[in-house]
C-alpha atoms as a PDB file:
ATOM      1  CA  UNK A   1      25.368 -35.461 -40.573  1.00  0.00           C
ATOM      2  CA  UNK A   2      23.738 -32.531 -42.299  1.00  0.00           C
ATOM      3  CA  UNK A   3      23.529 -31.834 -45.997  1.00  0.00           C
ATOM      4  CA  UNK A   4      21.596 -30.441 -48.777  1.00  0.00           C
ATOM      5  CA  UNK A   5      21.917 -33.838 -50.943  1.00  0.00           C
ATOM      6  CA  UNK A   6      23.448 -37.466 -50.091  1.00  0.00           C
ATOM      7  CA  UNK A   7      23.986 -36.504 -46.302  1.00  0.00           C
ATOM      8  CA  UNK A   8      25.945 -39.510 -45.417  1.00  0.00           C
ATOM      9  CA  UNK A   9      26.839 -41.351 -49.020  1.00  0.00           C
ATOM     10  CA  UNK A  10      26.663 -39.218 -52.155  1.00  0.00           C
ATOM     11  CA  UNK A  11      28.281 -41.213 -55.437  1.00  0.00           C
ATOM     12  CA  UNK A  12      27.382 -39.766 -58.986  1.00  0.00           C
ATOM     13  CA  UNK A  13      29.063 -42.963 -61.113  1.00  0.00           C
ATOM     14  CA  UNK A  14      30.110 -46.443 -60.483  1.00  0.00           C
ATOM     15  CA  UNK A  15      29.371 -48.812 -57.970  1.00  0.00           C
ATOM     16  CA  UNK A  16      29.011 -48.898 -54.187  1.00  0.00           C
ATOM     17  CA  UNK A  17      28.229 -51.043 -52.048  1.00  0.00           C
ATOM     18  CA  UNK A  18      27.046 -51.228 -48.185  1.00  0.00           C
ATOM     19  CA  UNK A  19      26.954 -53.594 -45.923  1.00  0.00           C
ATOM     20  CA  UNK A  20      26.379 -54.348 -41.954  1.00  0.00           C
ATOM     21  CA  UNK A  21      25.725 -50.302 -41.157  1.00  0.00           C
ATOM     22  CA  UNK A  22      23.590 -48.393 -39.424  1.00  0.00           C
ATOM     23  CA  UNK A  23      22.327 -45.077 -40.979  1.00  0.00           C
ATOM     24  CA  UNK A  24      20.504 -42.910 -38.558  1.00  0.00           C
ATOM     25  CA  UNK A  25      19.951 -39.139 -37.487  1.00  0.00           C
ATOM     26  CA  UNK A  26      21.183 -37.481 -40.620  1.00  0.00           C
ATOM     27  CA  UNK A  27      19.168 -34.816 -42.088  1.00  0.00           C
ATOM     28  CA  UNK A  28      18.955 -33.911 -45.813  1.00  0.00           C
ATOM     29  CA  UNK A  29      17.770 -31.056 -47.308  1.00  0.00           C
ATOM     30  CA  UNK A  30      17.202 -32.524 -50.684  1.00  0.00           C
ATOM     31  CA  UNK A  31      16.936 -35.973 -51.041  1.00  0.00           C
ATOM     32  CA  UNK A  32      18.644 -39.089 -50.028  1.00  0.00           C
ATOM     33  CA  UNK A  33      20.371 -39.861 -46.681  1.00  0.00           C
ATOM     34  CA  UNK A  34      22.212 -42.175 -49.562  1.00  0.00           C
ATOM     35  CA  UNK A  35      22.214 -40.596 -52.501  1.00  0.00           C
ATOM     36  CA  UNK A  36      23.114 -43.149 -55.173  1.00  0.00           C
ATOM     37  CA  UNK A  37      23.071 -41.489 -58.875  1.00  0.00           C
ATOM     38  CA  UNK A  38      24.257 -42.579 -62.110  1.00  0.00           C
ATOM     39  CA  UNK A  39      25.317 -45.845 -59.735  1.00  0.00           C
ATOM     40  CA  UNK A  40      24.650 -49.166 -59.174  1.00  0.00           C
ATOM     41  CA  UNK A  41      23.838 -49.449 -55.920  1.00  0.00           C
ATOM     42  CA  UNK A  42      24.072 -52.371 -53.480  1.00  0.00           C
ATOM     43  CA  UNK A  43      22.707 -52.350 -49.746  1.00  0.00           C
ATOM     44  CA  UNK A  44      23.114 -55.481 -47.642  1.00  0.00           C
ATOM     45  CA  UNK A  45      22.175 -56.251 -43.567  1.00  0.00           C
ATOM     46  CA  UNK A  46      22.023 -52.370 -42.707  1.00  0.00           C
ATOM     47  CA  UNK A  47      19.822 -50.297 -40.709  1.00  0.00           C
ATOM     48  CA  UNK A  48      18.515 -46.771 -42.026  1.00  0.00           C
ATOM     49  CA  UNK A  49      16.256 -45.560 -39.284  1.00  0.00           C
ATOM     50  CA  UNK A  50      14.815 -41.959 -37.540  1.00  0.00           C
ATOM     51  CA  UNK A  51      16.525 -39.720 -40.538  1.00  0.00           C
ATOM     52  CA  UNK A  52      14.830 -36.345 -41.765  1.00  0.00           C
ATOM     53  CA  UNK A  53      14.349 -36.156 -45.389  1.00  0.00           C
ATOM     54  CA  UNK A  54      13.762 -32.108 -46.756  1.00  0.00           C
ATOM     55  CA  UNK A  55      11.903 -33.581 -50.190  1.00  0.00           C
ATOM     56  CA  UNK A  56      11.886 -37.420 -50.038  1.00  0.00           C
ATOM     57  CA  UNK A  57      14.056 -40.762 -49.815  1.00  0.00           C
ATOM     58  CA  UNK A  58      16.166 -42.223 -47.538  1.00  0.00           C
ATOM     59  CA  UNK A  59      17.276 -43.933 -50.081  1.00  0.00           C
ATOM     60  CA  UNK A  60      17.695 -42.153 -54.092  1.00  0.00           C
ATOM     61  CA  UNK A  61      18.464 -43.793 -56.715  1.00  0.00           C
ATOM     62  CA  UNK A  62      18.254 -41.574 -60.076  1.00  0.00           C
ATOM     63  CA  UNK A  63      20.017 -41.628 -63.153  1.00  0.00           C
ATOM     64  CA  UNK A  64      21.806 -44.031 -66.147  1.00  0.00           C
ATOM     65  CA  UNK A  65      22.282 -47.353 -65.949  1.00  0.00           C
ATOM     66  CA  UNK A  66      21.493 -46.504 -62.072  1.00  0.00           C
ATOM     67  CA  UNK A  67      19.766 -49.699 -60.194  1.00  0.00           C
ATOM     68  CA  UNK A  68      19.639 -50.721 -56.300  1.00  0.00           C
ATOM     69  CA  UNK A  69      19.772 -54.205 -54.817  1.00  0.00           C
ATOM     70  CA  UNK A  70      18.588 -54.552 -51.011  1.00  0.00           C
ATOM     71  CA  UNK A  71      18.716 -58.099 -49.179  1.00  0.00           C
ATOM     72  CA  UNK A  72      18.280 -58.080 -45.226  1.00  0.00           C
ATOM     73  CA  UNK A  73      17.710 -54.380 -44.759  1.00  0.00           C
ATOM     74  CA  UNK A  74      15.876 -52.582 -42.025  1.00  0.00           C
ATOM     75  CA  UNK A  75      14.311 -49.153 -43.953  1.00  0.00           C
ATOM     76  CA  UNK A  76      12.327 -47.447 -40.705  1.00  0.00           C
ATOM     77  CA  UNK A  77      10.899 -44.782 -39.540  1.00  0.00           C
ATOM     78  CA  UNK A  78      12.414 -42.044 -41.727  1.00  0.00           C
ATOM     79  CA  UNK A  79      10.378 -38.751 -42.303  1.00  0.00           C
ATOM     80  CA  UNK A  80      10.389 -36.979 -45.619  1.00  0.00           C
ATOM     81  CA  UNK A  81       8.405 -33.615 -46.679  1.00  0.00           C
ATOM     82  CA  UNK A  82       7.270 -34.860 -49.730  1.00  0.00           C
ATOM     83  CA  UNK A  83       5.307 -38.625 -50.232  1.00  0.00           C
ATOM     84  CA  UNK A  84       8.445 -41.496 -50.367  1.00  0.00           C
ATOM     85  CA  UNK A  85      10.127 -41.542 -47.667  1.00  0.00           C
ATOM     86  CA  UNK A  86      11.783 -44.794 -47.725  1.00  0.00           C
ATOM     87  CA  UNK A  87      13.084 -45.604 -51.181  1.00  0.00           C
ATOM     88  CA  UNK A  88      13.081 -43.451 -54.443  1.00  0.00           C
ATOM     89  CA  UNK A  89      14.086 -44.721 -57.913  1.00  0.00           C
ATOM     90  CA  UNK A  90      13.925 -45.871 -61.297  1.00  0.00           C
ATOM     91  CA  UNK A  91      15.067 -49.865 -60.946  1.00  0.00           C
ATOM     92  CA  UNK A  92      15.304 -52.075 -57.895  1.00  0.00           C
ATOM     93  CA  UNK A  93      15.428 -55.670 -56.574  1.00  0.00           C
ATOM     94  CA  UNK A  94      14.679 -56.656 -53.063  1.00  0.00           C
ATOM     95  CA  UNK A  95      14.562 -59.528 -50.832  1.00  0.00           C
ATOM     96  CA  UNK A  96      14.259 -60.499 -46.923  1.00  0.00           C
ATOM     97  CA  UNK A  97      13.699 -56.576 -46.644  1.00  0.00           C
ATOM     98  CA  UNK A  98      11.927 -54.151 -44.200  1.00  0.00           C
ATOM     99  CA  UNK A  99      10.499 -50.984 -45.708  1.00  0.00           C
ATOM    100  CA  UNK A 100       7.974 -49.638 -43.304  1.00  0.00           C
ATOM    101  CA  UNK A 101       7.196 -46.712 -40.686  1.00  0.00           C
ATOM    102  CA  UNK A 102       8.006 -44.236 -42.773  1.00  0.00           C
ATOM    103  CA  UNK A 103       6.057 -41.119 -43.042  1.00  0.00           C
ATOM    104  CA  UNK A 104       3.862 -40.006 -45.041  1.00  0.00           C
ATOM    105  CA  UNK A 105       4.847 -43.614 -47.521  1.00  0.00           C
ATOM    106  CA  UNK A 106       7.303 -45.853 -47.922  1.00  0.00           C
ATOM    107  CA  UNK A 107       8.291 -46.077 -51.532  1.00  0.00           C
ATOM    108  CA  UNK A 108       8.053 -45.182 -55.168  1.00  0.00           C
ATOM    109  CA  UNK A 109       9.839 -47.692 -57.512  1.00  0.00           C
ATOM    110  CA  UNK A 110       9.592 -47.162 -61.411  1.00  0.00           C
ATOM    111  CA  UNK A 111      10.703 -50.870 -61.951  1.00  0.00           C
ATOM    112  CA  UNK A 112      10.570 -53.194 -59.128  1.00  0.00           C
ATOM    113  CA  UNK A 113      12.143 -57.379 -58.838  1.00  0.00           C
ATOM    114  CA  UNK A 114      10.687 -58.991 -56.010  1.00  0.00           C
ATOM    115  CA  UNK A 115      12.558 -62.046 -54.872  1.00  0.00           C
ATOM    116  CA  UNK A 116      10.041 -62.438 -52.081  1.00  0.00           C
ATOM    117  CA  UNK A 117      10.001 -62.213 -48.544  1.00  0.00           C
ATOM    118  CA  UNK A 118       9.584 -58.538 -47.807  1.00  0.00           C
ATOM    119  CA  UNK A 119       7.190 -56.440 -45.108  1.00  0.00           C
ATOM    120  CA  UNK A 120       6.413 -52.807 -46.989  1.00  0.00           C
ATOM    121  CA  UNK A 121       4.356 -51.325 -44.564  1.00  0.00           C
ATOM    122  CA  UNK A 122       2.689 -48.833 -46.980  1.00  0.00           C
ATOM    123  CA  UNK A 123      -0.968 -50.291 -48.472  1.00  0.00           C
ATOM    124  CA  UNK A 124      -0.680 -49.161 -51.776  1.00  0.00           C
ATOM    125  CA  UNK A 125       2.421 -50.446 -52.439  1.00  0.00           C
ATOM    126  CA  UNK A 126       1.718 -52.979 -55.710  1.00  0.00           C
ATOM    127  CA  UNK A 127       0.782 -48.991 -57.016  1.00  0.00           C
ATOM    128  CA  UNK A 128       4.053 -47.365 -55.699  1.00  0.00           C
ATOM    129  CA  UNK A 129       6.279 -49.953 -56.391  1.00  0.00           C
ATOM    130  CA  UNK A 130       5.324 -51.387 -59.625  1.00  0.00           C
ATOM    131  CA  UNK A 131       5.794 -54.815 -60.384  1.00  0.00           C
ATOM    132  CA  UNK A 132       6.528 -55.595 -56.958  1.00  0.00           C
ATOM    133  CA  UNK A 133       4.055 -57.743 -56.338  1.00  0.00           C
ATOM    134  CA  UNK A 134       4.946 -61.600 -54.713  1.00  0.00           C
ATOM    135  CA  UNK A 135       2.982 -64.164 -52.371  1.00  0.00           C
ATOM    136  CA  UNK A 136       5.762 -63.843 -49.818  1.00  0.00           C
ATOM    137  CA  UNK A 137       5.858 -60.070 -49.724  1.00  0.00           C
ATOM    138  CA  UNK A 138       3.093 -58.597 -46.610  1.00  0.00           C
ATOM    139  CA  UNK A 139       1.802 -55.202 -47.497  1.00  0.00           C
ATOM    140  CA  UNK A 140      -0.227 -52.762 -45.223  1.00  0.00           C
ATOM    141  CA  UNK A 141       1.585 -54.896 -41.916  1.00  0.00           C
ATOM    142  CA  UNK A 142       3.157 -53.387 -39.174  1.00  0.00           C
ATOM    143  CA  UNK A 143       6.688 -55.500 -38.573  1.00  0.00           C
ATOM    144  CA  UNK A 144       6.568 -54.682 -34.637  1.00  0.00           C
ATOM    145  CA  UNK A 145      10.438 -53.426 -34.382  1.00  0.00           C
ATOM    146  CA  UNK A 146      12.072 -52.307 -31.133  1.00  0.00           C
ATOM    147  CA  UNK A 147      13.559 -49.034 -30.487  1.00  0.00           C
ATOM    148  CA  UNK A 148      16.653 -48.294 -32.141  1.00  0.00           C
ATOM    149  CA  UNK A 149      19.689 -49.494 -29.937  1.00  0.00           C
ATOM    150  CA  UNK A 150      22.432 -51.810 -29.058  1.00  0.00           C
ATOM    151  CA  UNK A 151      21.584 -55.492 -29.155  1.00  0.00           C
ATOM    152  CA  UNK A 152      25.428 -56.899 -29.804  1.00  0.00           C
ATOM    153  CA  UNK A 153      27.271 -55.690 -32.337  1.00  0.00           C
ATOM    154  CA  UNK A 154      29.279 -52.239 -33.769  1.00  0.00           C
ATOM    155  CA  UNK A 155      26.476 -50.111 -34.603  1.00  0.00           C
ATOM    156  CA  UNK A 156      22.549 -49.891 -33.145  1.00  0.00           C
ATOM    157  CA  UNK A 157      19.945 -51.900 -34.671  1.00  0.00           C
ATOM    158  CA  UNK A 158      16.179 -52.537 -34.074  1.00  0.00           C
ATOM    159  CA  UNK A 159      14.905 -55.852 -33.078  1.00  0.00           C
ATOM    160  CA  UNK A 160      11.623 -57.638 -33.964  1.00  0.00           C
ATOM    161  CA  UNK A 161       9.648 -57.910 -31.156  1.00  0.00           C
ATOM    162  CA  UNK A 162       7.342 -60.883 -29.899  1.00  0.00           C
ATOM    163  CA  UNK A 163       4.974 -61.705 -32.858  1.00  0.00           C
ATOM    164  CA  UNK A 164       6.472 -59.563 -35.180  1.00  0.00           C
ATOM    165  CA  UNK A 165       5.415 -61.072 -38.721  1.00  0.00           C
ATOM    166  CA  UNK A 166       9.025 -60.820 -39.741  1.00  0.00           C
ATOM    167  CA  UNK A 167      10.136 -63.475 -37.833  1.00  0.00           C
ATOM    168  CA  UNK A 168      10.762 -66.817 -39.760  1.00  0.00           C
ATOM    169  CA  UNK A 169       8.992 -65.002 -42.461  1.00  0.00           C
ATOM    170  CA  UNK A 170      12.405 -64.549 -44.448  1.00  0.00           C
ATOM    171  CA  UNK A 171      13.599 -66.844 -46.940  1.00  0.00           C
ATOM    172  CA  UNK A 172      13.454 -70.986 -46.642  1.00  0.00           C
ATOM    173  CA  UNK A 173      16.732 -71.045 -48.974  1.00  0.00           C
ATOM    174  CA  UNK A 174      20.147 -72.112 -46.947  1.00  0.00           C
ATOM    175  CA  UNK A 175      21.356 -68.477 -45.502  1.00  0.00           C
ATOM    176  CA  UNK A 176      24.671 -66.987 -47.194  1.00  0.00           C
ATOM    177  CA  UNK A 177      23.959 -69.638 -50.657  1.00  0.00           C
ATOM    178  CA  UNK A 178      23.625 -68.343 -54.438  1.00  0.00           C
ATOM    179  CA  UNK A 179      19.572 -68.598 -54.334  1.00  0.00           C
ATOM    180  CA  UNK A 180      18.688 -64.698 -55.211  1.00  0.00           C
ATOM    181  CA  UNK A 181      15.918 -64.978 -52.055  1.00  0.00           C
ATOM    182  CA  UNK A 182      18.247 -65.871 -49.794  1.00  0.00           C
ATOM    183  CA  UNK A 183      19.337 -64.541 -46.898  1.00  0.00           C
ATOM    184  CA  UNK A 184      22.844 -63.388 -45.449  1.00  0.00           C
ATOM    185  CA  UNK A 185      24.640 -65.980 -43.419  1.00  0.00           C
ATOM    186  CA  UNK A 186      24.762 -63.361 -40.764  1.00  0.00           C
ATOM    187  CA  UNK A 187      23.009 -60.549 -39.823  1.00  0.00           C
ATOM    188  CA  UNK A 188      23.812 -56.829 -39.241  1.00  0.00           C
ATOM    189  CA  UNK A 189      25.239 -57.585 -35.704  1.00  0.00           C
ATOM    190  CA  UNK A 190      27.329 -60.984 -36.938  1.00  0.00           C
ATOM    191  CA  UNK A 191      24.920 -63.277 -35.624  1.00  0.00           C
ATOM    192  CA  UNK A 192      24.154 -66.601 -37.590  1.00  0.00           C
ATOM    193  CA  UNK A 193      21.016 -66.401 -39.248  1.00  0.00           C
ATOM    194  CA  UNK A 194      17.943 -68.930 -39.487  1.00  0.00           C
ATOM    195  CA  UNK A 195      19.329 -71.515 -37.371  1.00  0.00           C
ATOM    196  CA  UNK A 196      16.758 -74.457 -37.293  1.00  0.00           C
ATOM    197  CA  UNK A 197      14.169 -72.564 -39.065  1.00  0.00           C
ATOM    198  CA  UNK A 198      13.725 -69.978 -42.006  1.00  0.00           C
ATOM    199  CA  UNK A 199      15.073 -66.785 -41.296  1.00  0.00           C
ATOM    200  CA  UNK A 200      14.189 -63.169 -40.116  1.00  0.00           C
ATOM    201  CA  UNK A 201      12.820 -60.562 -41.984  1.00  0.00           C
ATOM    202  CA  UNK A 202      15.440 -57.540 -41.741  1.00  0.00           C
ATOM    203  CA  UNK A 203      18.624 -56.614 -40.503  1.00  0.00           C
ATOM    204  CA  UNK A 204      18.762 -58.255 -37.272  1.00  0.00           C
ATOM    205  CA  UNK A 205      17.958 -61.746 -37.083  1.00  0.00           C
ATOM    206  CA  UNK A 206      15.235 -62.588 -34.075  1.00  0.00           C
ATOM    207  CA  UNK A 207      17.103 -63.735 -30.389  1.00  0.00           C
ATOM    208  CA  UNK A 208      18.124 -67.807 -30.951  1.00  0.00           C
ATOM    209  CA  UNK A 209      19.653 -67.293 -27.467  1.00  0.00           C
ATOM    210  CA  UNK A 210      23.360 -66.627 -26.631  1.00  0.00           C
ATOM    211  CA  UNK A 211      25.264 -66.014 -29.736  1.00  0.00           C
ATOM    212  CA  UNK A 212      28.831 -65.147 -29.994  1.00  0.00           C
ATOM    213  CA  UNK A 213      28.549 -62.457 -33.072  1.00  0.00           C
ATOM    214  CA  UNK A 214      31.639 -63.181 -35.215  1.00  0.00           C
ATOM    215  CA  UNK A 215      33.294 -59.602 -35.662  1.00  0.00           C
ATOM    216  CA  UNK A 216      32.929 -57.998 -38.719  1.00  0.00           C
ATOM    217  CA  UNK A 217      34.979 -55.058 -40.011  1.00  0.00           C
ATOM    218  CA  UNK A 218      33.441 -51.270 -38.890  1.00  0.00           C
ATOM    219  CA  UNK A 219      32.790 -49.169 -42.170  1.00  0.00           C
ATOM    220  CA  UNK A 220      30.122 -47.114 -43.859  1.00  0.00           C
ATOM    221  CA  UNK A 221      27.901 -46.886 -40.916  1.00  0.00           C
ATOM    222  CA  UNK A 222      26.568 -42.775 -40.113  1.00  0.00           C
ATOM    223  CA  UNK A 223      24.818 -41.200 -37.330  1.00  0.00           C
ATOM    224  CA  UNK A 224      24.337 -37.476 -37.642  1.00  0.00           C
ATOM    225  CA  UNK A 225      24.809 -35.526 -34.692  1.00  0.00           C
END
């Protein structure tokens, strides 16, 4: 997908909400690959990798009453001409999320809740991001993800490789409960997450072994051509 603003989701008001997609070689000219304004905005086991940003964001969120909840997202490798390239807005919470690899930084948050458990690649982060500071969060780390391909599942995702920090770095809450740091019962690709152990860092939950993924319904997911 190509576009001057919002390439692949553009809302001005309301709510939307994503889940178990894969957003990936869309260009903007503007900002925002998702464009979320005047919206509350929530983003849940998705990919958004190798996008081209004209001014900066993968991710905008601008506006009233506009806000942006990520749990078990994989924000990667995105390019933007100006300095965020990852995530752009005024008021955000987070958990269990990968923001890193993206060039030349990887976010600017006015207002930032940290549940914890979170790799931002970008050093200056606690700066960027402000009030995003937690004892589970690793700044200036580099999470060690795969290419960008099929590993089970509708859409491509990116894996963590062997001693990649995010895995069993997520959250030690039971997978899929009410606890605001936990994790999805299932990953991007349907697999079950954190089985024995805490879970992964990300979209994609680290290889347990054969899995049957249970099938989850195709939406929202974009790849540009």
């Amino acid at each position: 997908n190509i576009g001057y603003q919002g390439a692949a989701v553009e809302t001005f008001v309301g709510t939307l909400n994503i889940s178990n997609s894969t957003f990936t070689n869309n260009t903007v000219e503007e900002n925002g690959i998702i464009g979320a304004f005047n919206t509350v905005a929530t983003i849940t086991n998705s990919t958004i990798s190798n996008n081209t940003i004209g001014n900066a964001a993968a991710i905008d969120t601008e506006g009233n009453g506009s806000s942006l909840t990520l749990n078990n997202d994989t924000i990667y490798g995105n390019t933007a001409a100006n300095r965020f390239a990852g995530i752009f807005g005024e008021d955000a919470s987070i958990a269990n999320t990968i923001v890193a690899g993206n060039s030349p930084s990887d976010c600017y948050i006015t207002s930032l809740v940290n549940y914890g458990h979170n790799i931002i690649e970008t050093a200056d982060f606690a700066t960027l991001c402000k009030g995003g500071q937690d004892a589970t969060t690793l700044t200036g780390v580099d999470p060690k993800l795969g290419p960008l391909t099929f590993h089970g599942g509708i859409f491509p995702t990116q894996t963590p490789l062997t001693g990649s920090p995010a895995i069993g770095a997520g959250s030690g809450a039971t997978p899929g409960s009410n606890s605001v740091s936990a994790c999805t019962a299932l990953d991007e690709r349907g697999f079950v997450r954190g089985a024995g152990s805490a879970c992964t860092i990300g979209a994609v939950e680290a290889d347990q072994g054969a899995q049957t993924p249970t099938i989850l319904p195709r939406s929202h997911g974009a790849s540009g051509s």
